[in-house]
C-alpha atoms as a PDB file:
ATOM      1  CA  UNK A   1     -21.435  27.618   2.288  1.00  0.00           C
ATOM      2  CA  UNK A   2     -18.183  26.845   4.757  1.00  0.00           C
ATOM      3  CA  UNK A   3     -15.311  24.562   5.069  1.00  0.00           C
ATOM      4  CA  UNK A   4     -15.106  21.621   7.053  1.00  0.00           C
ATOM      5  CA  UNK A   5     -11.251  20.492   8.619  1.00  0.00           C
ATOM      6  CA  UNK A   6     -11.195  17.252   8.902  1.00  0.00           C
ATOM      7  CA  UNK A   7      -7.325  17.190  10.117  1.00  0.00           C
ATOM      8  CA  UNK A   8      -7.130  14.649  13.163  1.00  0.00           C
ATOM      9  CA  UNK A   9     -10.575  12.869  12.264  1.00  0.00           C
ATOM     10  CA  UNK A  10     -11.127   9.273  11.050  1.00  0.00           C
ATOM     11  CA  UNK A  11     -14.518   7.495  10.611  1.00  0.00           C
ATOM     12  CA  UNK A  12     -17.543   7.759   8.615  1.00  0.00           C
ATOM     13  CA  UNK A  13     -19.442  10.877   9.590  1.00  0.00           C
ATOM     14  CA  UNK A  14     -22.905  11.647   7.864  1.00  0.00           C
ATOM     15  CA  UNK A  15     -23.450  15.976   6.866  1.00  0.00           C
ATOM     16  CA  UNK A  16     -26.585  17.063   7.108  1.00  0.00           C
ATOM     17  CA  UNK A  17     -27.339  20.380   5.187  1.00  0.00           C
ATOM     18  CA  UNK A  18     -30.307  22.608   5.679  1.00  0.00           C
ATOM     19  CA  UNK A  19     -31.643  25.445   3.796  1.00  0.00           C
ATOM     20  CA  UNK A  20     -34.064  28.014   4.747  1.00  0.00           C
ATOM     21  CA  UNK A  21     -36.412  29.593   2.160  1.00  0.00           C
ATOM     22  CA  UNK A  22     -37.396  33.280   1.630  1.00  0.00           C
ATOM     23  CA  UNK A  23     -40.855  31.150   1.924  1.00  0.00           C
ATOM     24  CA  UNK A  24     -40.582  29.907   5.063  1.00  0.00           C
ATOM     25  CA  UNK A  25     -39.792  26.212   4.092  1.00  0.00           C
ATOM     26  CA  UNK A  26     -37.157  24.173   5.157  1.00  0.00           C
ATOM     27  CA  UNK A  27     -34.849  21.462   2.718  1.00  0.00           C
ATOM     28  CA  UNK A  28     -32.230  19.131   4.071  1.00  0.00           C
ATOM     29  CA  UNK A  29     -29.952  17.032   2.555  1.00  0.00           C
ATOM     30  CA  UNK A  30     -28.127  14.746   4.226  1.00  0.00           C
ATOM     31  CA  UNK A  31     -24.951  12.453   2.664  1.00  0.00           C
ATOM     32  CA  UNK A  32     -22.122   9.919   4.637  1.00  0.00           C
ATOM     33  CA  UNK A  33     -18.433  10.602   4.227  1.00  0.00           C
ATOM     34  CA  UNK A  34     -15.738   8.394   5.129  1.00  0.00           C
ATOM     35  CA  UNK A  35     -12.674  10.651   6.520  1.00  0.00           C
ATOM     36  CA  UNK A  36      -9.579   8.724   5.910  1.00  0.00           C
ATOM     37  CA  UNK A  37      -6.206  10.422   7.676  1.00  0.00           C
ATOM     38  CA  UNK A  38      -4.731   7.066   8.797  1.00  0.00           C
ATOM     39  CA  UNK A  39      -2.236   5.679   6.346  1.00  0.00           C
ATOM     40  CA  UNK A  40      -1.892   1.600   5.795  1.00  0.00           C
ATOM     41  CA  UNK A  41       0.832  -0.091   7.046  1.00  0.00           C
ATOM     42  CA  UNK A  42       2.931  -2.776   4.999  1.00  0.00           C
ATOM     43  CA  UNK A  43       6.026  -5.146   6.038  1.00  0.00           C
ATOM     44  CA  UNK A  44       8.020  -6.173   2.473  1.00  0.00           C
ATOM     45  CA  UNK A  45       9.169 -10.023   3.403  1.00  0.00           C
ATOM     46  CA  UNK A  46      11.348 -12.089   0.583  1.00  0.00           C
ATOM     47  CA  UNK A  47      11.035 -15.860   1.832  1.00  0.00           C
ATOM     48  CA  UNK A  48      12.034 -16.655   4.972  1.00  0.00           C
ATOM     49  CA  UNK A  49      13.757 -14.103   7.290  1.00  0.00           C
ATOM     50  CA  UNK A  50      16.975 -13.902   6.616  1.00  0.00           C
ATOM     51  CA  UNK A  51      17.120 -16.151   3.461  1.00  0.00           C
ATOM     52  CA  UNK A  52      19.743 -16.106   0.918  1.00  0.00           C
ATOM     53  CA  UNK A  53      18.751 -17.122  -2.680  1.00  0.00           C
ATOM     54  CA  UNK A  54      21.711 -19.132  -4.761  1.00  0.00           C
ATOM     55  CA  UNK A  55      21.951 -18.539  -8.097  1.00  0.00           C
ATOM     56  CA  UNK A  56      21.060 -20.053 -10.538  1.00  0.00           C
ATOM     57  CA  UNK A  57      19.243 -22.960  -8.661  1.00  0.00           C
ATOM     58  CA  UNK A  58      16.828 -20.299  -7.760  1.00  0.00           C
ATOM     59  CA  UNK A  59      14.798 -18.658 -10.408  1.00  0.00           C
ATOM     60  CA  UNK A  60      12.981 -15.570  -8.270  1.00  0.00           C
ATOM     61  CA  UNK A  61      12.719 -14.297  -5.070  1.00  0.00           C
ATOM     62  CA  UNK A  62       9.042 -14.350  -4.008  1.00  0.00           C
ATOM     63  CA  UNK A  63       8.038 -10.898  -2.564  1.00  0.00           C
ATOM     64  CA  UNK A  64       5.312 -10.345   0.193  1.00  0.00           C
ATOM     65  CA  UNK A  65       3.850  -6.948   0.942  1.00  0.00           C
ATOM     66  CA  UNK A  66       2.207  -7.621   4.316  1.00  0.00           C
ATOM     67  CA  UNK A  67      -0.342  -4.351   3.996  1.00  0.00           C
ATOM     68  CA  UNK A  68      -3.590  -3.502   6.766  1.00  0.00           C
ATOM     69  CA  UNK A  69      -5.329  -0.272   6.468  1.00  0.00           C
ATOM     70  CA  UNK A  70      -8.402   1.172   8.697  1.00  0.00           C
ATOM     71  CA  UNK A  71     -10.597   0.754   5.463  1.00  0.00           C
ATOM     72  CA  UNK A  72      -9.229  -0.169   2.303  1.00  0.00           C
ATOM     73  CA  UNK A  73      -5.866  -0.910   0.513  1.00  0.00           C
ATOM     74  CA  UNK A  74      -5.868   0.245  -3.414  1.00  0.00           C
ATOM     75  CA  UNK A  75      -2.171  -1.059  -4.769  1.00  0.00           C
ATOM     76  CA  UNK A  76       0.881  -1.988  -4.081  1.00  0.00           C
ATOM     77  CA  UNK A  77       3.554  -0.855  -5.874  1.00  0.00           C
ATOM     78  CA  UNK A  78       6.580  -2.762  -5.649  1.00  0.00           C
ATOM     79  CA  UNK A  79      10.310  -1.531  -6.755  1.00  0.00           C
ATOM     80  CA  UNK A  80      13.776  -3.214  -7.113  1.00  0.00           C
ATOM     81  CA  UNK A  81      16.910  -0.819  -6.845  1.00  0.00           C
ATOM     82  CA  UNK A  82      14.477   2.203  -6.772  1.00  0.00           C
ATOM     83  CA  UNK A  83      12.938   1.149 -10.566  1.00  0.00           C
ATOM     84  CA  UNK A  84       9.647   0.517 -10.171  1.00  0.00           C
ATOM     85  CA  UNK A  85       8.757  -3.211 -11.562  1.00  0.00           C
ATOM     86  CA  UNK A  86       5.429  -3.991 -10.769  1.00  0.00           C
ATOM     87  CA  UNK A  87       1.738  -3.487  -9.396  1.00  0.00           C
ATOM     88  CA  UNK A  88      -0.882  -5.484  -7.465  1.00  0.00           C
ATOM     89  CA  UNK A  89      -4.238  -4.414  -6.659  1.00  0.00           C
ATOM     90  CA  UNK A  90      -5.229  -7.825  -4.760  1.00  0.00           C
ATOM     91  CA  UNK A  91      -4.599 -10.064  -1.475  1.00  0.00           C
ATOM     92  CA  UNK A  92      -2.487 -11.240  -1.245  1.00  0.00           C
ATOM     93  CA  UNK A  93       0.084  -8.642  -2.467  1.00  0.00           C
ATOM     94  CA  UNK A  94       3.095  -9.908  -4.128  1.00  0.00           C
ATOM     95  CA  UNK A  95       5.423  -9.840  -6.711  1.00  0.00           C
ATOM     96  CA  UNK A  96       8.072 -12.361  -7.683  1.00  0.00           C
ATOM     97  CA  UNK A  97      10.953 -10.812  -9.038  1.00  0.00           C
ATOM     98  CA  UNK A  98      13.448 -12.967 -11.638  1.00  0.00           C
ATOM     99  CA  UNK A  99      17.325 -13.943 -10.199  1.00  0.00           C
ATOM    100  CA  UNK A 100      19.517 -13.370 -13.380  1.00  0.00           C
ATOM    101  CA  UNK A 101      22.514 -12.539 -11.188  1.00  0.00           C
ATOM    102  CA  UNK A 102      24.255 -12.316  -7.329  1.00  0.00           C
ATOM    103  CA  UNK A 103      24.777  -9.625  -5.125  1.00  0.00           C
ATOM    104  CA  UNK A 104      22.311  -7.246  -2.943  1.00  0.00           C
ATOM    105  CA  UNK A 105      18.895  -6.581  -3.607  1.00  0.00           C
ATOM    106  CA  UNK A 106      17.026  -4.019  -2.495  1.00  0.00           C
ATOM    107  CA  UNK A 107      13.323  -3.656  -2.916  1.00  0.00           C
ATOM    108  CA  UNK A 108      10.463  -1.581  -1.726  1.00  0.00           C
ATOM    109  CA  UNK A 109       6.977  -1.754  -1.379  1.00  0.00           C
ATOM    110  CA  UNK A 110       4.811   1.271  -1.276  1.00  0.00           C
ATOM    111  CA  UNK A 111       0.975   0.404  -0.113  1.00  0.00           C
ATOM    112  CA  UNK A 112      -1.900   3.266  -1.271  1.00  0.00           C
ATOM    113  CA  UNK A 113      -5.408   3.319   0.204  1.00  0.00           C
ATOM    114  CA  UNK A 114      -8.281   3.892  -1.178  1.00  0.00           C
ATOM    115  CA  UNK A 115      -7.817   7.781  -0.551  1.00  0.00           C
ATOM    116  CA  UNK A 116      -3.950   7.692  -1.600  1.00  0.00           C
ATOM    117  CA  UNK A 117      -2.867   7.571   1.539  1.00  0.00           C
ATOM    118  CA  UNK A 118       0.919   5.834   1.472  1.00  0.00           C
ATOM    119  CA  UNK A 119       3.645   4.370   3.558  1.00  0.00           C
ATOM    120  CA  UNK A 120       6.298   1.901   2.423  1.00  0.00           C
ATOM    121  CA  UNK A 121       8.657  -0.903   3.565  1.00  0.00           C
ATOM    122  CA  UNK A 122      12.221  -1.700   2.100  1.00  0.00           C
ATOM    123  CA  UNK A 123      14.037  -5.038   2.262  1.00  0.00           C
ATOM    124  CA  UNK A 124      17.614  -6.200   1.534  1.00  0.00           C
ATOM    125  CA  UNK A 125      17.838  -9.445  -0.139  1.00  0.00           C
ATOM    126  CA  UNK A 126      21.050 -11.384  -0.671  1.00  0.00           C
ATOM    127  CA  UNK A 127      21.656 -13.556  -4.000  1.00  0.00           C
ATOM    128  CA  UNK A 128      24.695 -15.975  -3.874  1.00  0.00           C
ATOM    129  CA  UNK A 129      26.424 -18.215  -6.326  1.00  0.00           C
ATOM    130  CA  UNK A 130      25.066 -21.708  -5.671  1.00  0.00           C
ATOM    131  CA  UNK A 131      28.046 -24.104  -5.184  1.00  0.00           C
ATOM    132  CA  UNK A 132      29.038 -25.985  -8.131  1.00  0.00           C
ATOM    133  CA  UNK A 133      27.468 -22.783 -10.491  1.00  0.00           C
END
Protein backbone atom coordinates (compact mmCIF):
# COMPACT_ATOMS: atom_id res chain seq x y z
CA UNK A 1 0.00 0.00 0.00
CA UNK A 2 3.17 2.59 0.72
CA UNK A 3 5.69 3.38 3.28
CA UNK A 4 5.52 5.92 5.76
CA UNK A 5 9.21 7.71 7.10
CA UNK A 6 8.81 8.64 10.19
CA UNK A 7 12.66 9.87 10.56
CA UNK A 8 12.56 13.37 12.44
CA UNK A 9 8.87 12.83 13.85
CA UNK A 10 7.79 12.36 17.49
CA UNK A 11 4.17 12.27 18.82
CA UNK A 12 1.16 10.25 18.53
CA UNK A 13 -0.25 10.56 15.03
CA UNK A 14 -3.60 8.69 14.14
CA UNK A 15 -3.55 6.83 10.06
CA UNK A 16 -6.49 6.83 8.51
CA UNK A 17 -6.81 4.27 5.57
CA UNK A 18 -9.41 4.28 2.89
CA UNK A 19 -10.38 1.85 0.33
CA UNK A 20 -12.38 2.25 -2.70
CA UNK A 21 -14.54 -0.62 -4.05
CA UNK A 22 -15.00 -1.89 -7.66
CA UNK A 23 -18.72 -1.19 -6.15
CA UNK A 24 -18.55 2.13 -5.54
CA UNK A 25 -18.32 1.94 -1.65
CA UNK A 26 -15.98 3.41 0.49
CA UNK A 27 -14.14 1.59 3.94
CA UNK A 28 -11.85 3.40 6.30
CA UNK A 29 -9.93 2.36 8.97
CA UNK A 30 -8.41 4.47 11.11
CA UNK A 31 -5.63 3.42 14.11
CA UNK A 32 -3.15 5.89 16.57
CA UNK A 33 0.59 5.37 16.53
CA UNK A 34 2.96 6.72 18.87
CA UNK A 35 6.35 7.64 16.85
CA UNK A 36 9.12 7.45 19.29
CA UNK A 37 12.74 8.86 17.77
CA UNK A 38 13.75 10.65 21.01
CA UNK A 39 15.96 8.54 23.21
CA UNK A 40 15.71 8.83 27.32
CA UNK A 41 18.19 10.42 29.10
CA UNK A 42 19.84 8.97 32.42
CA UNK A 43 22.59 10.49 34.95
CA UNK A 44 24.33 7.22 36.95
CA UNK A 45 24.94 8.92 40.66
CA UNK A 46 26.73 6.59 43.55
CA UNK A 47 25.92 8.57 46.90
CA UNK A 48 26.86 11.82 47.18
CA UNK A 49 28.99 13.58 44.49
CA UNK A 50 32.18 12.90 44.90
CA UNK A 51 31.93 10.26 47.73
CA UNK A 52 34.48 7.78 48.58
CA UNK A 53 33.26 4.46 50.15
CA UNK A 54 35.86 2.85 52.94
CA UNK A 55 36.10 -0.54 53.07
CA UNK A 56 34.95 -2.63 54.90
CA UNK A 57 32.78 -0.21 57.08
CA UNK A 58 30.79 0.12 53.97
CA UNK A 59 28.95 -2.82 52.62
CA UNK A 60 27.65 -1.37 48.94
CA UNK A 61 27.64 1.51 47.02
CA UNK A 62 24.02 2.54 46.33
CA UNK A 63 23.56 3.24 42.55
CA UNK A 64 21.00 5.81 41.06
CA UNK A 65 20.06 5.85 37.41
CA UNK A 66 18.41 9.28 37.14
CA UNK A 67 16.35 8.29 33.67
CA UNK A 68 13.32 10.81 31.82
CA UNK A 69 12.06 9.85 28.50
CA UNK A 70 9.27 11.72 26.21
CA UNK A 71 6.97 8.62 26.95
CA UNK A 72 8.11 5.73 28.68
CA UNK A 73 11.29 4.14 30.24
CA UNK A 74 11.37 0.06 29.92
CA UNK A 75 14.81 -0.97 31.99
CA UNK A 76 17.71 -0.09 33.19
CA UNK A 77 20.47 -2.06 32.84
CA UNK A 78 23.20 -1.44 35.08
CA UNK A 79 27.04 -2.75 34.65
CA UNK A 80 30.22 -2.73 36.85
CA UNK A 81 33.67 -2.94 34.93
CA UNK A 82 31.70 -3.49 31.63
CA UNK A 83 29.94 -7.01 33.20
CA UNK A 84 26.60 -6.51 33.25
CA UNK A 85 25.15 -7.12 37.02
CA UNK A 86 21.77 -6.21 37.13
CA UNK A 87 18.22 -4.99 35.83
CA UNK A 88 15.39 -2.71 37.00
CA UNK A 89 12.24 -2.16 35.32
CA UNK A 90 10.82 0.39 38.10
CA UNK A 91 11.20 4.06 39.70
CA UNK A 92 13.12 4.54 41.09
CA UNK A 93 16.01 2.83 39.19
CA UNK A 94 18.77 1.48 41.19
CA UNK A 95 21.02 -1.05 41.98
CA UNK A 96 23.26 -1.47 45.00
CA UNK A 97 26.30 -3.10 44.19
CA UNK A 98 28.40 -5.19 47.16
CA UNK A 99 32.13 -3.56 48.38
CA UNK A 100 34.31 -6.78 48.78
CA UNK A 101 37.44 -4.78 47.97
CA UNK A 102 39.29 -1.03 47.22
CA UNK A 103 40.24 0.58 44.25
CA UNK A 104 38.19 2.22 41.15
CA UNK A 105 34.89 1.41 40.14
CA UNK A 106 33.43 1.97 37.17
CA UNK A 107 29.81 1.46 36.37
CA UNK A 108 27.30 2.19 33.70
CA UNK A 109 23.84 2.54 33.30
CA UNK A 110 22.13 2.02 30.03
CA UNK A 111 18.24 3.31 30.08
CA UNK A 112 15.77 1.58 27.13
CA UNK A 113 12.34 2.99 26.27
CA UNK A 114 9.55 1.50 25.58
CA UNK A 115 10.58 1.33 21.76
CA UNK A 116 14.37 0.34 22.61
CA UNK A 117 15.50 3.45 22.25
CA UNK A 118 18.99 3.76 24.50
CA UNK A 119 21.53 6.11 25.89
CA UNK A 120 23.78 5.52 28.89
CA UNK A 121 25.74 7.22 31.72
CA UNK A 122 29.12 5.97 33.30
CA UNK A 123 30.44 6.82 36.76
CA UNK A 124 33.80 6.36 38.55
CA UNK A 125 33.52 5.38 42.07
CA UNK A 126 36.41 5.28 44.52
CA UNK A 127 36.62 2.46 47.38
CA UNK A 128 39.28 3.09 50.14
CA UNK A 129 40.62 1.16 53.05
CA UNK A 130 38.79 2.50 56.11
CA UNK A 131 41.41 3.48 58.76
CA UNK A 132 42.05 0.98 61.32
CA UNK A 133 40.90 -1.99 58.47
Amino acid sequence: LGEWSTAGLDGTYVLRLSVARTDGTLETSVVQVIVDNIPPSVVLRAGEPGQVFRWPDDDAIPLVAEVTDNIRVERVEFYHNGQFVDTDTGYPFGYEHPINRTGIEVFTAVVFDAVGNSSQAEIQVEVQRASGG
